[in-house]
C-alpha atoms as a PDB file:
ATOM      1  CA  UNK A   1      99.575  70.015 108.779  1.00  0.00           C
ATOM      2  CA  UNK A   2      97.571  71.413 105.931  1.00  0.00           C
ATOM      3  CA  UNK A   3      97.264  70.135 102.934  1.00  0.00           C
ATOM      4  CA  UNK A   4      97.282  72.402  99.846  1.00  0.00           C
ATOM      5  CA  UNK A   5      97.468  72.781  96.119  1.00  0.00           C
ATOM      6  CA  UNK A   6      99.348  75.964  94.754  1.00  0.00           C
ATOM      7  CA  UNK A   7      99.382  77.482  90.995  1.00  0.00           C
ATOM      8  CA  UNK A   8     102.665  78.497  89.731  1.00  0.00           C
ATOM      9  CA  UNK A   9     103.450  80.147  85.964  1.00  0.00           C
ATOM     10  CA  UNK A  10     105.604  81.932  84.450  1.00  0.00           C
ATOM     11  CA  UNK A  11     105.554  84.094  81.367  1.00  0.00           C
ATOM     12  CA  UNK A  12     108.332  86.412  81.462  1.00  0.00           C
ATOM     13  CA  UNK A  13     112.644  85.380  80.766  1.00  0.00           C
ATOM     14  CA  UNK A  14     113.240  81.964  81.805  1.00  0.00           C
ATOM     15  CA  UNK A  15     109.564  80.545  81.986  1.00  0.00           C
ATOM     16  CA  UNK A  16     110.400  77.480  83.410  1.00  0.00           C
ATOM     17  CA  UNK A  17     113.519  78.505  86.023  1.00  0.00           C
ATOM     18  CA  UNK A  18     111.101  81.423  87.522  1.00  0.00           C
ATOM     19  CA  UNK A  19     108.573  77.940  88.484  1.00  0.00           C
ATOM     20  CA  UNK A  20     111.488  76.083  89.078  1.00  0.00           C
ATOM     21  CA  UNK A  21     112.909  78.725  91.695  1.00  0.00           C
ATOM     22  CA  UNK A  22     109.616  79.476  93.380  1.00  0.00           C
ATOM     23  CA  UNK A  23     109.416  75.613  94.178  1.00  0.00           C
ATOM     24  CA  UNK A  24     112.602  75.618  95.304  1.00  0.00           C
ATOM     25  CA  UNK A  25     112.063  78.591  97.456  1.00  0.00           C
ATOM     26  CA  UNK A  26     108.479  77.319  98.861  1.00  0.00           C
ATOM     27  CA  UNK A  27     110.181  73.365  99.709  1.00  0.00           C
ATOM     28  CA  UNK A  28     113.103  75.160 101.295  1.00  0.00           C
ATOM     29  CA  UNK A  29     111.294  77.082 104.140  1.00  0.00           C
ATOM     30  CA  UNK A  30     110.743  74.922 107.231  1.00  0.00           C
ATOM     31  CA  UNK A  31     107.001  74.800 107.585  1.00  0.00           C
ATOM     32  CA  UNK A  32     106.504  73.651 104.028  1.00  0.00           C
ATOM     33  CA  UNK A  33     107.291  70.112 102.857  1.00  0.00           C
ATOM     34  CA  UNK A  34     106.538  69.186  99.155  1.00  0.00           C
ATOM     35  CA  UNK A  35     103.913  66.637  98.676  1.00  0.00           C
ATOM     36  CA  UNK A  36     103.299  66.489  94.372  1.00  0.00           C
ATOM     37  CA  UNK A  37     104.381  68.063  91.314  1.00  0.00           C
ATOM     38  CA  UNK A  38     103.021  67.729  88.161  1.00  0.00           C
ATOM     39  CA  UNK A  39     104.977  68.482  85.025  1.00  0.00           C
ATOM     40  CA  UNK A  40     105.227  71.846  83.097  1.00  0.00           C
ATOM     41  CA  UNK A  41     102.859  72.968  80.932  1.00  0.00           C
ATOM     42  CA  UNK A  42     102.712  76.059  78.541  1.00  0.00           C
ATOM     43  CA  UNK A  43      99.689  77.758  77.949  1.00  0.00           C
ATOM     44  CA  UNK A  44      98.123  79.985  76.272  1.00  0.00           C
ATOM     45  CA  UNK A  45      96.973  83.506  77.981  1.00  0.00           C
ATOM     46  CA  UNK A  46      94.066  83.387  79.973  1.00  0.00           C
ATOM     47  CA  UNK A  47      91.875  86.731  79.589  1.00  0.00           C
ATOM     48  CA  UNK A  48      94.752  89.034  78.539  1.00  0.00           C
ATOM     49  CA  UNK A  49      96.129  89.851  75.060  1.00  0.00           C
ATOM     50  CA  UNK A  50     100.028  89.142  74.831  1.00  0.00           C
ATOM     51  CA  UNK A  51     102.609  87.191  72.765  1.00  0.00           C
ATOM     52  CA  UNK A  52     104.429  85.322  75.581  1.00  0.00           C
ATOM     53  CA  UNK A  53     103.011  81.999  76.869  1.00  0.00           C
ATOM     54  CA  UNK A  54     103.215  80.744  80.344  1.00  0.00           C
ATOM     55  CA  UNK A  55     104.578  77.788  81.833  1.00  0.00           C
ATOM     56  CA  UNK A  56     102.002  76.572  84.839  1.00  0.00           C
ATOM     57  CA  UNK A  57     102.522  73.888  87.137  1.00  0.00           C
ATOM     58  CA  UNK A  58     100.705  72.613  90.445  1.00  0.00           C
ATOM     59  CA  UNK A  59     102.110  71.444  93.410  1.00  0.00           C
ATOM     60  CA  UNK A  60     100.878  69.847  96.753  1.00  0.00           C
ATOM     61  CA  UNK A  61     102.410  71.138  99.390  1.00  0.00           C
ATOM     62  CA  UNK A  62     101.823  70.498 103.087  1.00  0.00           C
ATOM     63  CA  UNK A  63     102.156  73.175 105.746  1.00  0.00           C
ATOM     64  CA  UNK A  64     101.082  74.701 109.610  1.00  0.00           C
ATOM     65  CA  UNK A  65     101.199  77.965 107.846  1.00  0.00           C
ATOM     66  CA  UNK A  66      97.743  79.478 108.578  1.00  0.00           C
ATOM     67  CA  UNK A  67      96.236  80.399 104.664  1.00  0.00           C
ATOM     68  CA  UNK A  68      96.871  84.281 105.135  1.00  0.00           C
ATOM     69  CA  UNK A  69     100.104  83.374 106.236  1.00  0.00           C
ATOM     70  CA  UNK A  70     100.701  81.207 103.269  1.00  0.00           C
ATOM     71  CA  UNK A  71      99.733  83.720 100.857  1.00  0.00           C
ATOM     72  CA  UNK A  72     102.187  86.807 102.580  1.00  0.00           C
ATOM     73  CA  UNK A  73     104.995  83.875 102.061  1.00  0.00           C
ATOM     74  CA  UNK A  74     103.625  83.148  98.399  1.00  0.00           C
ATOM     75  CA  UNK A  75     103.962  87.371  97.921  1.00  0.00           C
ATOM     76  CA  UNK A  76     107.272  87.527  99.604  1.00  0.00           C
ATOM     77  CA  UNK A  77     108.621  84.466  97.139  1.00  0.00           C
ATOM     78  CA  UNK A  78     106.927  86.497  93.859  1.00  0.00           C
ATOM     79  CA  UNK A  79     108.799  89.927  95.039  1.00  0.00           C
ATOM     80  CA  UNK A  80     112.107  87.755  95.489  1.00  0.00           C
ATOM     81  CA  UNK A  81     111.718  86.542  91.602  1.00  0.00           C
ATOM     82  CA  UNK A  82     110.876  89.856  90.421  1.00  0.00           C
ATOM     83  CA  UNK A  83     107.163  90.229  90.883  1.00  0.00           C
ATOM     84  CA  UNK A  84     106.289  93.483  91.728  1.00  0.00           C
ATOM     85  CA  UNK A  85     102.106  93.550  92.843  1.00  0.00           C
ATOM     86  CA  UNK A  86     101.919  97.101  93.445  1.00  0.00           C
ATOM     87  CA  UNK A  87     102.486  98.116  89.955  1.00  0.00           C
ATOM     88  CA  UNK A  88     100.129  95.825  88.385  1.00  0.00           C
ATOM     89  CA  UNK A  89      96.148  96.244  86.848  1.00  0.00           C
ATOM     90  CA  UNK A  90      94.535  93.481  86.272  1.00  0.00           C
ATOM     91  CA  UNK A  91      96.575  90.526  84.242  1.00  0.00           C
ATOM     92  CA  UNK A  92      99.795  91.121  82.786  1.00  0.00           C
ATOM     93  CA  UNK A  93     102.832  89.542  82.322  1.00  0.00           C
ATOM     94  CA  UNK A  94     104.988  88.297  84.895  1.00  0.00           C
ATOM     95  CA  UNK A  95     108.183  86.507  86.037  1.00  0.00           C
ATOM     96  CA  UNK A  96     106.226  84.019  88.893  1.00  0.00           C
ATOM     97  CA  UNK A  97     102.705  83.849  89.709  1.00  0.00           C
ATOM     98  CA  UNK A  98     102.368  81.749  93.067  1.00  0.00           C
ATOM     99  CA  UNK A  99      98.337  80.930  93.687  1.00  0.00           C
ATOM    100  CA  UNK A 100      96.864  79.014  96.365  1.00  0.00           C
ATOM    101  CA  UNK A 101      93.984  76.687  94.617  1.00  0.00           C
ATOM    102  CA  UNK A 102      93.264  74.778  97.770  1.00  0.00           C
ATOM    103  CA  UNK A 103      93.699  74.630 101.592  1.00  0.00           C
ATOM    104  CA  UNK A 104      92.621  71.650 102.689  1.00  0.00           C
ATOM    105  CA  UNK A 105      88.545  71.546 101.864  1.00  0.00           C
ATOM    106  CA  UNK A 106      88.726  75.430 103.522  1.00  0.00           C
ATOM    107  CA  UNK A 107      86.587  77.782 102.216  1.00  0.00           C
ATOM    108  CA  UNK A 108      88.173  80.849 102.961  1.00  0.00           C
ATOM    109  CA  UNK A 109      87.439  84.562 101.665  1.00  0.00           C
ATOM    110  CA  UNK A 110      89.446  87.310 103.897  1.00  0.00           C
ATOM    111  CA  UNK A 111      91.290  90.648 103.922  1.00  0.00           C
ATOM    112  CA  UNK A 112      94.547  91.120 105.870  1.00  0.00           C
ATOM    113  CA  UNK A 113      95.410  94.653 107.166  1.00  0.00           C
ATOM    114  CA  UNK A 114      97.155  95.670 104.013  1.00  0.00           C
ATOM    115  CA  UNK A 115      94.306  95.272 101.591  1.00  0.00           C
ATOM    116  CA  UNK A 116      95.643  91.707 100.707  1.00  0.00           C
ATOM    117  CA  UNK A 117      92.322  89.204  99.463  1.00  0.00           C
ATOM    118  CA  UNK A 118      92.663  86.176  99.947  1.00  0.00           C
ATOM    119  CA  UNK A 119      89.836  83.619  98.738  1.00  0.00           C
ATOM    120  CA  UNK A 120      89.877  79.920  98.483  1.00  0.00           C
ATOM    121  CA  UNK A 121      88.850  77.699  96.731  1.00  0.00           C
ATOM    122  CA  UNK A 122      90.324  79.837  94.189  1.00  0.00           C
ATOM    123  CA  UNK A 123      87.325  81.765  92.328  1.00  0.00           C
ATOM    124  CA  UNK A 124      88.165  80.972  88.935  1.00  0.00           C
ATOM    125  CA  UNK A 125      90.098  78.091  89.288  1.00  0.00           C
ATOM    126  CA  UNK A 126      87.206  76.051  87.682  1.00  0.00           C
ATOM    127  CA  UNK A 127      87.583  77.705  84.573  1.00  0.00           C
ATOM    128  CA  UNK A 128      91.154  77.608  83.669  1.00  0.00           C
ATOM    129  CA  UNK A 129      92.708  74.578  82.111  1.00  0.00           C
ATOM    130  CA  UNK A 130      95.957  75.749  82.918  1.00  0.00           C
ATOM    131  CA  UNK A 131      94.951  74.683  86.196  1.00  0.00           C
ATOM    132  CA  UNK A 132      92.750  72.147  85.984  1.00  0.00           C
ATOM    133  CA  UNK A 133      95.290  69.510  83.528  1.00  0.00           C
ATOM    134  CA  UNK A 134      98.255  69.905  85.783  1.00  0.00           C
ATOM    135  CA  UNK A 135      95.681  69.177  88.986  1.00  0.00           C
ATOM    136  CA  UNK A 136      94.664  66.671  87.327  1.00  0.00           C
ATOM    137  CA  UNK A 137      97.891  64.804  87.273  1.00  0.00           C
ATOM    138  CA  UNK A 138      98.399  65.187  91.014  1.00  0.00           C
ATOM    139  CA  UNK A 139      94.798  64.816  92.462  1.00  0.00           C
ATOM    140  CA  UNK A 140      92.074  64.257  89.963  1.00  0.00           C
ATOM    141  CA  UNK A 141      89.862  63.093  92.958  1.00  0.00           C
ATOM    142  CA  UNK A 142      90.002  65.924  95.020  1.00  0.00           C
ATOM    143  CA  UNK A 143      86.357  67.481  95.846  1.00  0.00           C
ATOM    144  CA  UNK A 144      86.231  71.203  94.912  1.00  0.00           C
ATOM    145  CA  UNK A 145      84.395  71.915  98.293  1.00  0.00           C
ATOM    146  CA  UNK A 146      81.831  74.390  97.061  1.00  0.00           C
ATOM    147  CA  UNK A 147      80.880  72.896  93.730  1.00  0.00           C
ATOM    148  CA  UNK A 148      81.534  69.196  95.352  1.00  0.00           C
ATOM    149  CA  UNK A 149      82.303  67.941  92.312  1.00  0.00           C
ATOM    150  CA  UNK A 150      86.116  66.533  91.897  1.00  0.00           C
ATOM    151  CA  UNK A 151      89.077  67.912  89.512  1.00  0.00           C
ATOM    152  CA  UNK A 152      87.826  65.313  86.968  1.00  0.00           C
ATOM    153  CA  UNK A 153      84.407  66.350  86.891  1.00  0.00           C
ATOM    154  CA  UNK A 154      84.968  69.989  86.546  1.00  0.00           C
ATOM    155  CA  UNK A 155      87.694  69.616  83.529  1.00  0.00           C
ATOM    156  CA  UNK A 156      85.093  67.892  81.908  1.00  0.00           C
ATOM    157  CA  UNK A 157      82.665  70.842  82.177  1.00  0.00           C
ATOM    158  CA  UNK A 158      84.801  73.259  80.725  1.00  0.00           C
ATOM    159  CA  UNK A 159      83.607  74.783  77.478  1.00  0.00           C
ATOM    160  CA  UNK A 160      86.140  75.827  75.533  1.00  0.00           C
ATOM    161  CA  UNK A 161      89.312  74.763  77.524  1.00  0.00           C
ATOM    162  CA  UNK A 162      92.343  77.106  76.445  1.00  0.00           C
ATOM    163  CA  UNK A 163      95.315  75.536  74.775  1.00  0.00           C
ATOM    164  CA  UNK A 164      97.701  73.515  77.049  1.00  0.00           C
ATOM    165  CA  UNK A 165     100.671  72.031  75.836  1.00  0.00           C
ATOM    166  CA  UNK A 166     102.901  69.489  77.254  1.00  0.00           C
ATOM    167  CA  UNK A 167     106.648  69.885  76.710  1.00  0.00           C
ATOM    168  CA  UNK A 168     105.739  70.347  73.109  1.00  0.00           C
ATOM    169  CA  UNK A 169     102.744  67.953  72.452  1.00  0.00           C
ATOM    170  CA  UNK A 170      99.150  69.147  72.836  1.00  0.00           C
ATOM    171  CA  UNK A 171      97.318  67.904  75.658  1.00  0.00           C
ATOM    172  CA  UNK A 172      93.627  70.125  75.519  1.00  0.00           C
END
């Protein structure tokens, strides 16, 4: 079984259900067991203008879903909660965003047969705060395996981290 880390947030009607649901959804299918959460966070947008914050959360999951196959189950669980990927452009708002951060130490970058990309570690994850303070409450040692540095490291890189608030109270 695999070991991976997924993204979740929420910025659209009830923030924190939409998360809630798509955990609910993911630990309910038989090839996934949950490992981790870490709490809920709301953040700030990240490289998109809008008045509606997100609530993000990781979670550890493990699986013997293959990665591609993980992220057409991730897709299926978005269109269930109202996502709808083929009328989007770029960042917008939405009711569930389901990423997969890490696979194991994979490095993965690949194209299913209906134009789906899938590329892990994520690309950007080492930018975003939204990810990187939730990961670092459920595996701050964990070795980005292209930048080998761990979760801890790379939060402490970040420039200008965006704002990331737990339950009320101001974490970055």
């Amino acid at each position: 079984m695999a070991l991976v880390y997924l993204s979740l947030g929420s910025n659209l009607g009830d923030r924190v259900g939409y998360v809630q649901q798509a955990v609910s959804l993911l630990s309910g299918d038989d090839n996934i067991k949950l490992v981790a959460t870490s709490s809920f966070y709301e953040t700030e947008p990240w490289n998109f203008k809008t008045d509606n914050w997100f609530v993000n959360a990781i979670i550890a999951i493990s699986t013997t879903y293959e990665p591609m196959e993980l992220l057409h189950v991730c897709h299926r669980i978005e269109n269930q909660l109202g996502r709808d990927r083929k009328n989007e452009s770029g960042y917008n708002d939405r009711t569930i965003d389901i990423d997969i951060v890490f696979y194991d130490d994979k490095i993965i970058n690949e194209t299913d047969e209906n134009g789906n990309n899938l590329t892990i570690p994520h690309p950007l994850m080492h930018e975003r705060a939204f990810m990187l303070v939730p990961m670092l409450e459920v595996a701050p040692s964990f070795v980005h395996p292209v930048l080998n540095k761990t979760v801890t490291e790379i939060y402490d890189e970040l420039d200008e981290p965006e704002s990331v608030y737990l339950y009320g109270t101001r974490i970055v």
